[in-house]
C-alpha atoms as a PDB file:
ATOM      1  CA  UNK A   1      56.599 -26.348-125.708  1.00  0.00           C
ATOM      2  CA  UNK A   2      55.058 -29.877-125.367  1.00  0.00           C
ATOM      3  CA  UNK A   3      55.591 -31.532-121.842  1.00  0.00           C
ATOM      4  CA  UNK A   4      57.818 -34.134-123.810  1.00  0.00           C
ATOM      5  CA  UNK A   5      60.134 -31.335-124.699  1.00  0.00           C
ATOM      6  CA  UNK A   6      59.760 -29.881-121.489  1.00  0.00           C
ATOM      7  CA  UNK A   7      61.136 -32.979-119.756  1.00  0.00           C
ATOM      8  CA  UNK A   8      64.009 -33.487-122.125  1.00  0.00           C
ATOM      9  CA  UNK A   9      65.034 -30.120-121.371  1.00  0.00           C
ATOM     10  CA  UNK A  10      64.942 -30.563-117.959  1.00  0.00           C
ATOM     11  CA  UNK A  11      66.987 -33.199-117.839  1.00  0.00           C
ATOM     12  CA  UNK A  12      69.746 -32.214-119.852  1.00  0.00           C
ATOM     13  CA  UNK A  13      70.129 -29.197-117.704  1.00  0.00           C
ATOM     14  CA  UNK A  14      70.384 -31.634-114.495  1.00  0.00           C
ATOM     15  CA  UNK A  15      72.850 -33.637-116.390  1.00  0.00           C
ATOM     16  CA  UNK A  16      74.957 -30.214-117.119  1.00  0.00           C
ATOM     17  CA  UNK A  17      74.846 -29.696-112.908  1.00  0.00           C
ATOM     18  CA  UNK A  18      75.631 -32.715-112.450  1.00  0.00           C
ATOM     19  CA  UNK A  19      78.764 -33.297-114.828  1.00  0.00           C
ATOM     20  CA  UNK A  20      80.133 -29.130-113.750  1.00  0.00           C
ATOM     21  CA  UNK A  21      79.754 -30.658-110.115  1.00  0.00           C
ATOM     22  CA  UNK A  22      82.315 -33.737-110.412  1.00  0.00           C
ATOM     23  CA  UNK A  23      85.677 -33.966-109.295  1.00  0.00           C
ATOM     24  CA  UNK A  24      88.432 -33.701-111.472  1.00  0.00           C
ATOM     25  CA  UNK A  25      91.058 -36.355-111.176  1.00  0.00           C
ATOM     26  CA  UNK A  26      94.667 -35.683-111.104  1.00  0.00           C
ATOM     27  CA  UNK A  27      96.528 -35.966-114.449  1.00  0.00           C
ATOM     28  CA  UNK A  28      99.815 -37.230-115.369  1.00  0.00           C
ATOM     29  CA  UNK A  29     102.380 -35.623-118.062  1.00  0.00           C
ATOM     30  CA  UNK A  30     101.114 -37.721-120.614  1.00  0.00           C
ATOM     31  CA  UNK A  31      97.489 -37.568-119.779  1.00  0.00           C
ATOM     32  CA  UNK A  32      96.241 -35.401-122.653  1.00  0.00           C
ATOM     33  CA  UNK A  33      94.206 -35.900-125.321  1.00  0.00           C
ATOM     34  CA  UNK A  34      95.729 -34.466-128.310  1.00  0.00           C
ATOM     35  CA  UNK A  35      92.948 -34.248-130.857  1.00  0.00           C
ATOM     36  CA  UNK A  36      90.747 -31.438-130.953  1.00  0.00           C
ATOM     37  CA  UNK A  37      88.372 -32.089-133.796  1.00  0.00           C
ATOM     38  CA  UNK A  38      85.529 -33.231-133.091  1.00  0.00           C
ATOM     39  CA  UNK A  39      82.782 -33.487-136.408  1.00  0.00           C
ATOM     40  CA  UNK A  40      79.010 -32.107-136.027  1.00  0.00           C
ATOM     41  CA  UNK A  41      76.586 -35.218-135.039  1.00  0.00           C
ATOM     42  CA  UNK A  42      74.064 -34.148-137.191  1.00  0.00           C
ATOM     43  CA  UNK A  43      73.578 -33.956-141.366  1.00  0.00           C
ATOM     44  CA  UNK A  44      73.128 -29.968-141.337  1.00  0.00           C
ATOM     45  CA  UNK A  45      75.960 -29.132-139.109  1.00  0.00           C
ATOM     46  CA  UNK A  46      79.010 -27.432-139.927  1.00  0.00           C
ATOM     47  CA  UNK A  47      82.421 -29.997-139.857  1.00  0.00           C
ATOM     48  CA  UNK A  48      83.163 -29.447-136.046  1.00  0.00           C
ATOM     49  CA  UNK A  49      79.902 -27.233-135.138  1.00  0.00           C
ATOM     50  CA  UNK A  50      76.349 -28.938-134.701  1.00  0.00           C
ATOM     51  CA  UNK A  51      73.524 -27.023-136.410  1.00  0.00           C
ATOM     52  CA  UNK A  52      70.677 -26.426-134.089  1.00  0.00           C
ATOM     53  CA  UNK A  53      68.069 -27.895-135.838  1.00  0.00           C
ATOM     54  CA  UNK A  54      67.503 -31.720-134.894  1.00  0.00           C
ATOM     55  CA  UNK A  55      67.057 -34.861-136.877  1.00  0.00           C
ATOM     56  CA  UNK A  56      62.831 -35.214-135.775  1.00  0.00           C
ATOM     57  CA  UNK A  57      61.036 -37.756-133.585  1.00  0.00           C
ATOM     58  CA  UNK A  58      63.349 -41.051-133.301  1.00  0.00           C
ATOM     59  CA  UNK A  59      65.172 -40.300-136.223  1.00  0.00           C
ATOM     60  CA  UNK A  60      68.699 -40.719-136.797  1.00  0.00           C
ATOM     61  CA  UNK A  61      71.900 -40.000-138.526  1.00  0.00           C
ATOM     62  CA  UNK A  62      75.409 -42.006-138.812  1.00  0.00           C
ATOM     63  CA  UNK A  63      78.879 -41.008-139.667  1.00  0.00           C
ATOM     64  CA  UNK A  64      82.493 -42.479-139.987  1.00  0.00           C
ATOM     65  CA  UNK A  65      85.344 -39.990-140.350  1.00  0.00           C
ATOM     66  CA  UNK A  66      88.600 -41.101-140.583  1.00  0.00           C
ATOM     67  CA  UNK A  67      92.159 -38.726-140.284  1.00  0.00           C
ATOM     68  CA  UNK A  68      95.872 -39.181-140.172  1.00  0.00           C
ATOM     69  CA  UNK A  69      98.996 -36.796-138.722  1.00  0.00           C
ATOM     70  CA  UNK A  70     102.667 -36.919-138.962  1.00  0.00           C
ATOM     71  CA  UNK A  71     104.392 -36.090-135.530  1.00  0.00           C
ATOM     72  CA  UNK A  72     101.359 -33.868-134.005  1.00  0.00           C
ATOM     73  CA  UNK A  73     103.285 -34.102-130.594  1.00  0.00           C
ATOM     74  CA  UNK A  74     107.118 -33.608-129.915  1.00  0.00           C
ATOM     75  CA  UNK A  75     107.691 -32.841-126.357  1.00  0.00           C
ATOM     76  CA  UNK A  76     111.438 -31.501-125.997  1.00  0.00           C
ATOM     77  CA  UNK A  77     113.594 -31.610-122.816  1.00  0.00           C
ATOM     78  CA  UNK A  78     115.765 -28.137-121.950  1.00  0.00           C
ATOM     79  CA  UNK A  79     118.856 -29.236-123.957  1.00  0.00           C
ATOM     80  CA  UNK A  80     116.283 -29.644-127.018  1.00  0.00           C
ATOM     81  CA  UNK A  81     116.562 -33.209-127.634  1.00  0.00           C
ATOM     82  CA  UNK A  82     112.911 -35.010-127.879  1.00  0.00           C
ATOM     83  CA  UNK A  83     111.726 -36.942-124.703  1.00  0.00           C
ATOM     84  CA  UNK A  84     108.661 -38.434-125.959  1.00  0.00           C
ATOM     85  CA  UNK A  85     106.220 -37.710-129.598  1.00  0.00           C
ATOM     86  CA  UNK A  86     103.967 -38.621-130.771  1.00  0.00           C
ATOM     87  CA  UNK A  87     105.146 -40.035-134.633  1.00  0.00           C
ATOM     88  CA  UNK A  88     101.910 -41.071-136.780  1.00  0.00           C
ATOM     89  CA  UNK A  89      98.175 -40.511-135.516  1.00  0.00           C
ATOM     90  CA  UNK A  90      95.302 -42.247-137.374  1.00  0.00           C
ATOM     91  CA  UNK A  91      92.185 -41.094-135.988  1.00  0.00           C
ATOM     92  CA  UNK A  92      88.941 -42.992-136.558  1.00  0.00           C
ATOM     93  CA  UNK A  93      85.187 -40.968-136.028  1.00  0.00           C
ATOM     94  CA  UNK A  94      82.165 -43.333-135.289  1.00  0.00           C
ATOM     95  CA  UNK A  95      79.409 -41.161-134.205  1.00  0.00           C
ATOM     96  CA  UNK A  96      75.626 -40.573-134.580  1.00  0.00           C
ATOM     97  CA  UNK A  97      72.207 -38.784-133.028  1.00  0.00           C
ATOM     98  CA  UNK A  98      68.865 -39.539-132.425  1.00  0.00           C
ATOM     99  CA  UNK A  99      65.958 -36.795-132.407  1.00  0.00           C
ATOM    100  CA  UNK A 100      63.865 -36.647-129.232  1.00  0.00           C
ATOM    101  CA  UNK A 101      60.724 -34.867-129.832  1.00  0.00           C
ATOM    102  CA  UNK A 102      60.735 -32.088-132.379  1.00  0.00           C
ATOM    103  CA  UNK A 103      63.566 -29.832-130.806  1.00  0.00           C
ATOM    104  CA  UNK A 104      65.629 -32.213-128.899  1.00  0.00           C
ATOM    105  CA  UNK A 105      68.203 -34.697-129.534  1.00  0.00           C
ATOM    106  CA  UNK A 106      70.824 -36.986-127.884  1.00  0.00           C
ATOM    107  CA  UNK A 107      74.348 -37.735-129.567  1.00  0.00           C
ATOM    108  CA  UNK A 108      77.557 -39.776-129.125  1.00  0.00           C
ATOM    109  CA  UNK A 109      81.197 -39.694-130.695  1.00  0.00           C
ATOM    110  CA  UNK A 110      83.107 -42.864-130.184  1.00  0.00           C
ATOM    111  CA  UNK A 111      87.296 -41.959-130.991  1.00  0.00           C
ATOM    112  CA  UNK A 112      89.315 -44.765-131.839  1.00  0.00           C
ATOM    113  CA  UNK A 113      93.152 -44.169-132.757  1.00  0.00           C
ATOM    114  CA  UNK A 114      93.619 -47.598-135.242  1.00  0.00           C
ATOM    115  CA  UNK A 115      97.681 -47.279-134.992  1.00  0.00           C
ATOM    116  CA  UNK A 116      98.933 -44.832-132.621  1.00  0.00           C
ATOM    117  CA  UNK A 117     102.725 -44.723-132.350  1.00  0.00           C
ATOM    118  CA  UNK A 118     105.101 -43.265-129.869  1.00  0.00           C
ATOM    119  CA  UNK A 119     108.872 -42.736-129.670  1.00  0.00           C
ATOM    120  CA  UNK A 120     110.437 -42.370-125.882  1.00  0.00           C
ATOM    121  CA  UNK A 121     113.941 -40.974-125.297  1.00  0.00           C
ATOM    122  CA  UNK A 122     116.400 -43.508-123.515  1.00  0.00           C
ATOM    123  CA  UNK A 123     117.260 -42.779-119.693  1.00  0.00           C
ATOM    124  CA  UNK A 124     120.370 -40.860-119.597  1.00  0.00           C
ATOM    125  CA  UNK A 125     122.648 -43.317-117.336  1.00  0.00           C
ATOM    126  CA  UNK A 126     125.671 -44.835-118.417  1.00  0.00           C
ATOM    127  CA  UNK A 127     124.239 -48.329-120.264  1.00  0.00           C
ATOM    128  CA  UNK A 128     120.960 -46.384-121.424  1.00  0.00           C
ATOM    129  CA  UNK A 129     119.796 -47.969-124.512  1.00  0.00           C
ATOM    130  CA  UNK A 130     118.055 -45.738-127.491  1.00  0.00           C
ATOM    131  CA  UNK A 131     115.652 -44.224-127.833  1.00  0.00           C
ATOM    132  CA  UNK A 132     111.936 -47.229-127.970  1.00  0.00           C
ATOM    133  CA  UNK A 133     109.191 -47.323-130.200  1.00  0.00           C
ATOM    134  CA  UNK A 134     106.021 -48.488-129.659  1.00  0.00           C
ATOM    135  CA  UNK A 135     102.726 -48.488-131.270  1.00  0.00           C
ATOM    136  CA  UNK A 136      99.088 -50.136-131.400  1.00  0.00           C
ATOM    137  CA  UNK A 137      95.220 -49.536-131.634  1.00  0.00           C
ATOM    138  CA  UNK A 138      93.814 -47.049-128.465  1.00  0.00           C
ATOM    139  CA  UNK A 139      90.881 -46.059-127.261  1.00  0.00           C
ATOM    140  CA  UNK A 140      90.073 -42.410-127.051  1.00  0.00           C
ATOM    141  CA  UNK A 141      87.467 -40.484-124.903  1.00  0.00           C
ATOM    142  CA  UNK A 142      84.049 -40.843-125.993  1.00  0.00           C
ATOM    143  CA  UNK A 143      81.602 -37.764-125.722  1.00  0.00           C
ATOM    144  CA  UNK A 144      78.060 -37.858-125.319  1.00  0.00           C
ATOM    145  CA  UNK A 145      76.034 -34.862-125.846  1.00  0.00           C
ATOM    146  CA  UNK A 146      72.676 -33.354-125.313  1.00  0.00           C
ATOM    147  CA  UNK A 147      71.069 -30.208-127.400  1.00  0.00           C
ATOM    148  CA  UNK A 148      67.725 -28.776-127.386  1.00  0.00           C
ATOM    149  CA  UNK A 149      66.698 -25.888-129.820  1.00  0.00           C
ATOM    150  CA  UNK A 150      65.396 -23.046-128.388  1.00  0.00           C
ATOM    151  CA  UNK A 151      64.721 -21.026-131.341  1.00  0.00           C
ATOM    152  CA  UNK A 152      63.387 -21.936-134.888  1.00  0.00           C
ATOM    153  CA  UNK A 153      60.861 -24.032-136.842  1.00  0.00           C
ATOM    154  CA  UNK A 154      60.498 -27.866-134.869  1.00  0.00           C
ATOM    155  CA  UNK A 155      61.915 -30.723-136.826  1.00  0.00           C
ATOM    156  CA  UNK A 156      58.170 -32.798-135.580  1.00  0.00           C
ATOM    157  CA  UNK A 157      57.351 -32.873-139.388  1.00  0.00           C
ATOM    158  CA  UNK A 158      59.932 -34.249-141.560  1.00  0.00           C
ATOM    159  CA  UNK A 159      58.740 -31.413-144.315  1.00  0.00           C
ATOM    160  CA  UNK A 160      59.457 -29.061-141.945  1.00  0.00           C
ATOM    161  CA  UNK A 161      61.290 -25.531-143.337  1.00  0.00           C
ATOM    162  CA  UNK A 162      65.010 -25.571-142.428  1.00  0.00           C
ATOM    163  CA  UNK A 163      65.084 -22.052-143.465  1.00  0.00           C
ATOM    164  CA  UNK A 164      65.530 -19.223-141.130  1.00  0.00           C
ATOM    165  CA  UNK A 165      67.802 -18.869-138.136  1.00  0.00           C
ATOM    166  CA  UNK A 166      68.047 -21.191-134.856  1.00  0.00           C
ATOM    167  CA  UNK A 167      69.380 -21.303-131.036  1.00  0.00           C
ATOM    168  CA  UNK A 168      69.980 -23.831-129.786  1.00  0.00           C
ATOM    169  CA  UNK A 169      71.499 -24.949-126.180  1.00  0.00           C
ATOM    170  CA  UNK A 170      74.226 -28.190-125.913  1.00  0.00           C
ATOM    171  CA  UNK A 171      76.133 -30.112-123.397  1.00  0.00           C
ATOM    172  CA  UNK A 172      78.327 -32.965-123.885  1.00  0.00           C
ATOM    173  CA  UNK A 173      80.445 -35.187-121.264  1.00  0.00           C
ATOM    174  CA  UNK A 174      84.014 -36.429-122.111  1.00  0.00           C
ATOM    175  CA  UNK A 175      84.513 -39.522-120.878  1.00  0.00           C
ATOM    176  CA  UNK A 176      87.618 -41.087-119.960  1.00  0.00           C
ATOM    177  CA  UNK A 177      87.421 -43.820-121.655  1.00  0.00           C
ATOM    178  CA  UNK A 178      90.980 -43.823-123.637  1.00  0.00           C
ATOM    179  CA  UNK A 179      94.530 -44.521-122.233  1.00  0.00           C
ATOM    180  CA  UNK A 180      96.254 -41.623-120.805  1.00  0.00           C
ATOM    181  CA  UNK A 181      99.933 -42.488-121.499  1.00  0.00           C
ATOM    182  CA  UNK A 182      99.551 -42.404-125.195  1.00  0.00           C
ATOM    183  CA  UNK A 183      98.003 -38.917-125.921  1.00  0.00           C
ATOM    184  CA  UNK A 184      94.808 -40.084-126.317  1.00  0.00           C
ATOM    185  CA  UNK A 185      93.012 -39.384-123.241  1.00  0.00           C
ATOM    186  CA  UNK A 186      92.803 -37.104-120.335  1.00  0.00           C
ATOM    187  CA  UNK A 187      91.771 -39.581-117.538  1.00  0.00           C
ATOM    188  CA  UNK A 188      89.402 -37.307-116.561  1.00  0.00           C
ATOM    189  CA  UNK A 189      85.724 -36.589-116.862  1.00  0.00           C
ATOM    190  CA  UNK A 190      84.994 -33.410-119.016  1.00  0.00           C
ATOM    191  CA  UNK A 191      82.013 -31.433-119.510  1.00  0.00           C
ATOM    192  CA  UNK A 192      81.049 -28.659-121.993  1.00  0.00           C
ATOM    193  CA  UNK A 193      78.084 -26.148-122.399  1.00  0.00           C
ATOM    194  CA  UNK A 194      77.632 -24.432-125.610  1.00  0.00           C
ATOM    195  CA  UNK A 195      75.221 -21.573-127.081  1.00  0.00           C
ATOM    196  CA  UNK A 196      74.242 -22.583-130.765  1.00  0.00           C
ATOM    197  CA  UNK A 197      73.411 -20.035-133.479  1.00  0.00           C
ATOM    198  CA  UNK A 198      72.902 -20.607-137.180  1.00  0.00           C
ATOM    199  CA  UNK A 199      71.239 -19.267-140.472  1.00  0.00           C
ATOM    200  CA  UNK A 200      70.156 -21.599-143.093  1.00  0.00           C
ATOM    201  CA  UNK A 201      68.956 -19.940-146.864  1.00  0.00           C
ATOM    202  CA  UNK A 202      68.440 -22.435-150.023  1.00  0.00           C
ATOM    203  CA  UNK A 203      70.279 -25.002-148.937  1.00  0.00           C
ATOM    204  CA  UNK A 204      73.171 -23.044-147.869  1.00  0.00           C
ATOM    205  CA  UNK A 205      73.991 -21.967-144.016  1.00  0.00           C
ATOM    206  CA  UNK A 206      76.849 -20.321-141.518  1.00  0.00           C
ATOM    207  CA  UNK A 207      77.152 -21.179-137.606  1.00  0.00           C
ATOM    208  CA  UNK A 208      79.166 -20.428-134.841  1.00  0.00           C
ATOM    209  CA  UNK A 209      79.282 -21.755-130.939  1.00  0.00           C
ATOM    210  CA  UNK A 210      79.933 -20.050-127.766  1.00  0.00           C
ATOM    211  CA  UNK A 211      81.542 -22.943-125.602  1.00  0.00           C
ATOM    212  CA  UNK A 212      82.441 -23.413-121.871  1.00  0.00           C
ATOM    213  CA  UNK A 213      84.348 -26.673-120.977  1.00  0.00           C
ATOM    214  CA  UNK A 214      85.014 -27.488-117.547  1.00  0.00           C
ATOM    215  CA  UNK A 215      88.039 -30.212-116.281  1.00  0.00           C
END
């Protein structure tokens, strides 16, 4: 391991002690972030899974991935009429990684919800008007990551085999950078560690993750 590498590592693992150590804030009811997906940073990953290997000294890769829902959120009082849902989510992906080194690399996901709307039930009192709809462009909360590969051929040389299999260590911050009263945020800072394993053969490859997220 070069003393490059060495120091990369190093400080991604006092990043991960530093983001388990913070203080979670408190949360409202709406204070959630409803989306779940979140796509692989790097051009061999797998959809929502990063592959381990890394894109190679200072280079890069950049995505845009675009989704949209129909009424992902419906939250129901006890009489089963709807208090508040969410009724169309458009979810917009900008996100991206650099290579640091041949085994390391640092990552970001930017979430952006273009038009977000939301339908809230009318107070119950006598004079109560219906039921008011709102939408508009939000913010959601933006991860940055970390990974390091621990096991398989270094990405140094960009004819370097991609065959074989790989380990690789990751941990990624959620910030709060989205609005909490509209689904799209937790108001909280986030952290996740996650184990990396993959096999790569002719082009072809299968991965999994072994994930711990702290709030």
């Amino acid at each position: 391991m070069h003393r490059t590498e060495r120091y990369w590592l190093l400080l991604l693992l006092a990043a991960i002690s530093g983001i388990a150590g913070s203080r979670v804030q408190a949360q409202g009811v709406a204070h959630v972030e409803v989306e779940r997906f979140v796509p692989a940073t790097n051009t061999d990953g797998f959809l929502g899974i990063n592959a381990t290997r890394t894109p190679g000294p200072w280079r890069f890769s950049l995505g845009l991935l675009g989704g949209m829902e129909s009424r992902p959120v419906v939250l129901d009082a006890a009489n089963g009429s709807a208090l508040r849902s969410v009724d169309l989510k458009t979810t917009t992906f900008l996100y991206g990684e650099v290579g640091v080194g041949g085994r390391a690399a640092l990552g970001a996901v930017v979430l952006a919800y273009p038009d977000q709307g939301l339908t809230a039930a009318a107070a119950t009192h006598s004079g109560g008007s219906g039921p008011t709809s709102t939408s508009g462009f939000q913010l959601g909360d933006a991860r940055v990551q970390g990974r390091y590969r621990l096991l398989g051929t270094s990405s140094a040389k960009p004819d370097a085999p991609k065959d074989g299999p790989g380990v690789a260590i990751e941990a990624r911050a959620l910030l709060p950078t989205g609005t909490g009263n509209w689904f799209t945020s937790e108001s909280a800072l986030r952290s996740e560690l996650a184990l990396l394993g993959d096999f790569h053969l002719l082009g072809a490859g299968v991965g999994g993750s072994l994930g711990w997220l702290h709030r």
